[in-house]
Protein backbone atom coordinates (compact mmCIF):
# COMPACT_ATOMS: atom_id res chain seq x y z
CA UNK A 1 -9.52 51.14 -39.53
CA UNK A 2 -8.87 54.29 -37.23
CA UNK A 3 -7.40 54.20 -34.01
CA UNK A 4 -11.21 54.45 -32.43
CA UNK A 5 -12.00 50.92 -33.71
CA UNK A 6 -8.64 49.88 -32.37
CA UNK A 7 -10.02 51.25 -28.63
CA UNK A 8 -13.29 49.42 -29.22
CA UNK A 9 -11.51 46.47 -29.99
CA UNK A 10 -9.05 46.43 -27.16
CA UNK A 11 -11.65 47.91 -24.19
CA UNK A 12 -13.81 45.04 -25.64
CA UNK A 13 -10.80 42.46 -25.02
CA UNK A 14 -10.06 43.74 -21.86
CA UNK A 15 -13.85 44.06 -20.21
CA UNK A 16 -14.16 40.02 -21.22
CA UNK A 17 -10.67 39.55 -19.47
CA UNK A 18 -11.83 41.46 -16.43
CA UNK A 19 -15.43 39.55 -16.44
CA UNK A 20 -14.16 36.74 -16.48
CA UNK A 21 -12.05 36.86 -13.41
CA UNK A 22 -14.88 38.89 -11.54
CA UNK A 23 -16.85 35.69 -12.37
CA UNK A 24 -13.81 33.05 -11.27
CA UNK A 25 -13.72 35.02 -7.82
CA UNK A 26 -17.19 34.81 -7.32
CA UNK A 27 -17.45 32.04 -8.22
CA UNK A 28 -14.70 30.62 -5.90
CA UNK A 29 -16.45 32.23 -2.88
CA UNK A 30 -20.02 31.62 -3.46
CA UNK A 31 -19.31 27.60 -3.76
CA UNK A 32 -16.42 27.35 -1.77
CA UNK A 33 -16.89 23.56 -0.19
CA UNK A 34 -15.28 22.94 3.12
CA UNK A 35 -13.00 20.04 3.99
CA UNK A 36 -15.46 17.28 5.18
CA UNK A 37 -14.40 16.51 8.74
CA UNK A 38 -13.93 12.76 8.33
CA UNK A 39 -14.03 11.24 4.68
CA UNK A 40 -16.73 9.38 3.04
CA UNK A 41 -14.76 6.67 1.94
CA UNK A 42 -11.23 4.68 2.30
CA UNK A 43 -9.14 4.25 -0.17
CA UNK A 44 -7.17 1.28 0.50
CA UNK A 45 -3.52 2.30 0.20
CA UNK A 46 -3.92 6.18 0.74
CA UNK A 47 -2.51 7.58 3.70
CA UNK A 48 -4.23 10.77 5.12
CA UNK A 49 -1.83 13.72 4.96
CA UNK A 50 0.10 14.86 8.29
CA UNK A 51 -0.59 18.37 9.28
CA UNK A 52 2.81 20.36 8.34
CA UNK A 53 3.01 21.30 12.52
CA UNK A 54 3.14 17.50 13.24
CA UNK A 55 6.39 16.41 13.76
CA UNK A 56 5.81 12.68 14.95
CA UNK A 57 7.14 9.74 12.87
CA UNK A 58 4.14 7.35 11.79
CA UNK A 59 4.34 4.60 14.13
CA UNK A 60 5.42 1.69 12.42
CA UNK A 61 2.69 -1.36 11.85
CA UNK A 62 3.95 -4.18 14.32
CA UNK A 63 4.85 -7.69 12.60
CA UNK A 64 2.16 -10.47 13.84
CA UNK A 65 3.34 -13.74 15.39
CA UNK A 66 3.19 -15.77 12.01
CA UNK A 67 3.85 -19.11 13.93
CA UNK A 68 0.32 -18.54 15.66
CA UNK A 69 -1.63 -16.12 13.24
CA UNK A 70 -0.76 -17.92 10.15
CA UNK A 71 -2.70 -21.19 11.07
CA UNK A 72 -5.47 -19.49 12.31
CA UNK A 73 -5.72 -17.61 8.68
CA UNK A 74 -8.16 -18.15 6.46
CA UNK A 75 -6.41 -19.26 3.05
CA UNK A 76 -9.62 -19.38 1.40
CA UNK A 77 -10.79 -15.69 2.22
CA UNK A 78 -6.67 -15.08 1.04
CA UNK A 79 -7.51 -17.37 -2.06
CA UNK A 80 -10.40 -14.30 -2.78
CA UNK A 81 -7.65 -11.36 -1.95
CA UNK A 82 -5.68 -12.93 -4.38
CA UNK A 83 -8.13 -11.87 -7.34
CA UNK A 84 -6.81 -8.62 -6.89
CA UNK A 85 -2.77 -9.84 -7.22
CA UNK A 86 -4.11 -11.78 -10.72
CA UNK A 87 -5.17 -8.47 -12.72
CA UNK A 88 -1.28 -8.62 -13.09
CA UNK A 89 0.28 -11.52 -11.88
CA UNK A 90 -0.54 -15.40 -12.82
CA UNK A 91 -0.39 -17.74 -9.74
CA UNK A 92 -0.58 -21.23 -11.57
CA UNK A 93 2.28 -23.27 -11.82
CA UNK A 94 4.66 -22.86 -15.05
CA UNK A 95 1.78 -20.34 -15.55
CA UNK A 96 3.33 -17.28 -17.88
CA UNK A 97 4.33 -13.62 -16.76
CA UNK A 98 1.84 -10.82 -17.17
CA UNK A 99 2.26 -7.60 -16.31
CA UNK A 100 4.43 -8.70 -13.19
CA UNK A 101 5.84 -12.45 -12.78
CA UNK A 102 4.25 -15.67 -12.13
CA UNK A 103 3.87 -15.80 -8.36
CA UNK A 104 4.13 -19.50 -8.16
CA UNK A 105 5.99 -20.57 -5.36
CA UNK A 106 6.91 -16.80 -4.50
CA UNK A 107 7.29 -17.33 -0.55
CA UNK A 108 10.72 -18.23 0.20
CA UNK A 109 11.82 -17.08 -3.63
CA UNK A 110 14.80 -14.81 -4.27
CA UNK A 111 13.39 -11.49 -4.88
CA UNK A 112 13.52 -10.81 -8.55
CA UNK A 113 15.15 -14.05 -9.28
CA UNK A 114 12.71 -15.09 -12.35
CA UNK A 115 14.71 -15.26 -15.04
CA UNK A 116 11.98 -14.87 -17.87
CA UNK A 117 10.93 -11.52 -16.71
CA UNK A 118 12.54 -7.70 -16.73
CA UNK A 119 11.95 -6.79 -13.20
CA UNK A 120 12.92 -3.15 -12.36
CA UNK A 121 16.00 -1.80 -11.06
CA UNK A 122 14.61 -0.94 -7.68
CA UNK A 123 13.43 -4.41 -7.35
CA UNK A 124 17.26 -6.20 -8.61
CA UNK A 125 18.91 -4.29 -5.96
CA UNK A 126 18.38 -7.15 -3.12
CA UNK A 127 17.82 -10.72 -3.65
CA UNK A 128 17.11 -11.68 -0.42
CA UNK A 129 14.12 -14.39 -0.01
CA UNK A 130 10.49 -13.36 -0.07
CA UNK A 131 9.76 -14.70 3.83
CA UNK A 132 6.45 -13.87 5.10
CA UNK A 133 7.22 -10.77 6.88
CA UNK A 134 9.19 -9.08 4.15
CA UNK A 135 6.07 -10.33 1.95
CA UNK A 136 3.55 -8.59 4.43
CA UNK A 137 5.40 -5.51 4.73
CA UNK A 138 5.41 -5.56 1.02
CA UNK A 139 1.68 -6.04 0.65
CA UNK A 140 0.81 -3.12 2.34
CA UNK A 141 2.63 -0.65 0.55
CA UNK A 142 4.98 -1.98 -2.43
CA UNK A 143 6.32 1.73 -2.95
CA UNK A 144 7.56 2.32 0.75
CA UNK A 145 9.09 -1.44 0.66
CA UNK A 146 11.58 -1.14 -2.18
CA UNK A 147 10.79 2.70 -3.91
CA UNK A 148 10.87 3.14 -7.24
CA UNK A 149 9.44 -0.55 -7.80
CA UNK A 150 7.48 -0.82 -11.25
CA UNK A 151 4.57 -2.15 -8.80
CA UNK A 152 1.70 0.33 -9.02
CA UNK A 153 -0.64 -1.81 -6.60
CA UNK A 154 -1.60 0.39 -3.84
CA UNK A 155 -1.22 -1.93 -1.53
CA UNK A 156 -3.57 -4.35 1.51
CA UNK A 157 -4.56 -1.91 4.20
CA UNK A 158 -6.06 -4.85 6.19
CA UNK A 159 -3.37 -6.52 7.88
CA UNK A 160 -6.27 -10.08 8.12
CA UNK A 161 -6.30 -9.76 4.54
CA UNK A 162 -2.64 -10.14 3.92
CA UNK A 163 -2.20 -12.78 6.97
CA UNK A 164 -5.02 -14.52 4.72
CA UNK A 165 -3.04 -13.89 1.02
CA UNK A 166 0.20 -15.29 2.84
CA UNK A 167 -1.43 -18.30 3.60
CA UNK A 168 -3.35 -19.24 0.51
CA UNK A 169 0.64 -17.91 -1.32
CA UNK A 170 2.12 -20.56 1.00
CA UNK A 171 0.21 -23.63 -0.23
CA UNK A 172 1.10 -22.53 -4.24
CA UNK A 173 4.41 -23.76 -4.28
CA UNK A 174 5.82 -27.64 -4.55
CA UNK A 175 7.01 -27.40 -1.24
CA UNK A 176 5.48 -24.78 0.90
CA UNK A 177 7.75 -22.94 3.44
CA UNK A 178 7.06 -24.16 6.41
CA UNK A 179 5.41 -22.09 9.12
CA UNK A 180 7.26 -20.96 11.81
CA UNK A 181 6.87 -21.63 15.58
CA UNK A 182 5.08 -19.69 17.80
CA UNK A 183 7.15 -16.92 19.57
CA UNK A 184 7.97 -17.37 23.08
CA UNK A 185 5.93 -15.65 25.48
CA UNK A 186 7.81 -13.30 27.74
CA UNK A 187 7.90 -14.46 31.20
CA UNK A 188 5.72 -12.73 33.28
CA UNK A 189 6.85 -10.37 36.12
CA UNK A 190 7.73 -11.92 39.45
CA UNK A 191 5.21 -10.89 41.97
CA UNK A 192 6.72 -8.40 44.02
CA UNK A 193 7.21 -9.96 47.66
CA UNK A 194 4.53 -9.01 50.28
CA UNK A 195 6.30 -6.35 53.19
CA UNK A 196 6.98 -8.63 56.50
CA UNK A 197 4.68 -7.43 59.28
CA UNK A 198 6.58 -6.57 62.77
């Protein structure tokens, strides 16, 4: 070959090169899809990205009064929620480990303190019991409770869905941690005395 079927060659080579991105960029502008304003659908466990200017700290959820929502919960509608806990975890007593342990008896439990299964090293570093607020912050987002957790649940958005869970968790266990009393109210303001007439 002479050095003119070389040129065709390359100038071939390099006119599909430079189609190609004249099509890309085209491409890209003709179909370019806006952000929708509001999404079409939750994802339970997804949080929504902060705008880089924002500087506030999420607020953090506040804890429910367990002594008063916990009776009021609905153990059966938890007993449902739970379906979602069994694609990896067995709830039935002496029932075997899965992909995570048996949760038998899990409120009030050591965390990772079943000795038949390898938890991970995040979860070993703290044994301290399972009560039903570290359980509820759990629920909602394993990964921000104790990072780097083998636990790839996304976690219970709905805080009435894990009040529900905790209950129906409660009654699986030979002796179910009790629930605790109500908080004290707060006393309400004294009325601020009426000004004396003259």
């Amino acid at each position: 070959m002479d050095s003119f079927e070389w040129n065709k060659i390359a100038g071939a080579v390099l006119g599909t090169l430079i189609l190609v991105l004249v099509v890309k960029f085209a491409s890209e502008a003709i179909f370019d899809v806006p952000k929708p304003a509001k999404p079409g659908y939750v994802v339970e466990g997804v949080t929504e990205e902060v705008a880089a200017s924002s500087t506030a700290a999420p607020a953090e959820e506040a804890l429910p009064d367990f002594g008063t929502e916990l009776p009021k919960a609905d153990a059966a509608a938890g007993q449902k929620v739970s379906q979602r806990c069994e694609q990896c975890h067995d709830i039935s007593k002496g029932g075997p480990d899965k992909i995570g342990p048996n949760l038998w008896g899990i409120v009030g439990r050591a965390r990772a303190s079943r000795a038949s299964f390898s938890y991970s090293s995040a979860m070993m570093s703290s044994h301290a019991p399972w009560t039903f607020e570290a359980l509820f912050r759990y629920l909602k987002s394993p990964q921000a409770v104790v990072p780097g957790t083998k636990m790839s649940f996304a976690g219970l958005r709905s805080a009435q869905d894990r009040l529900n869970l905790l209950a129906w968790l409660r009654t699986q266990s030979d002796a179910p941690v009790p629930i605790p009393p109500p908080a004290a109210k707060a006393p309400a303001a004294p009325a601020a005395a009426a000004p004396k007439k003259t």
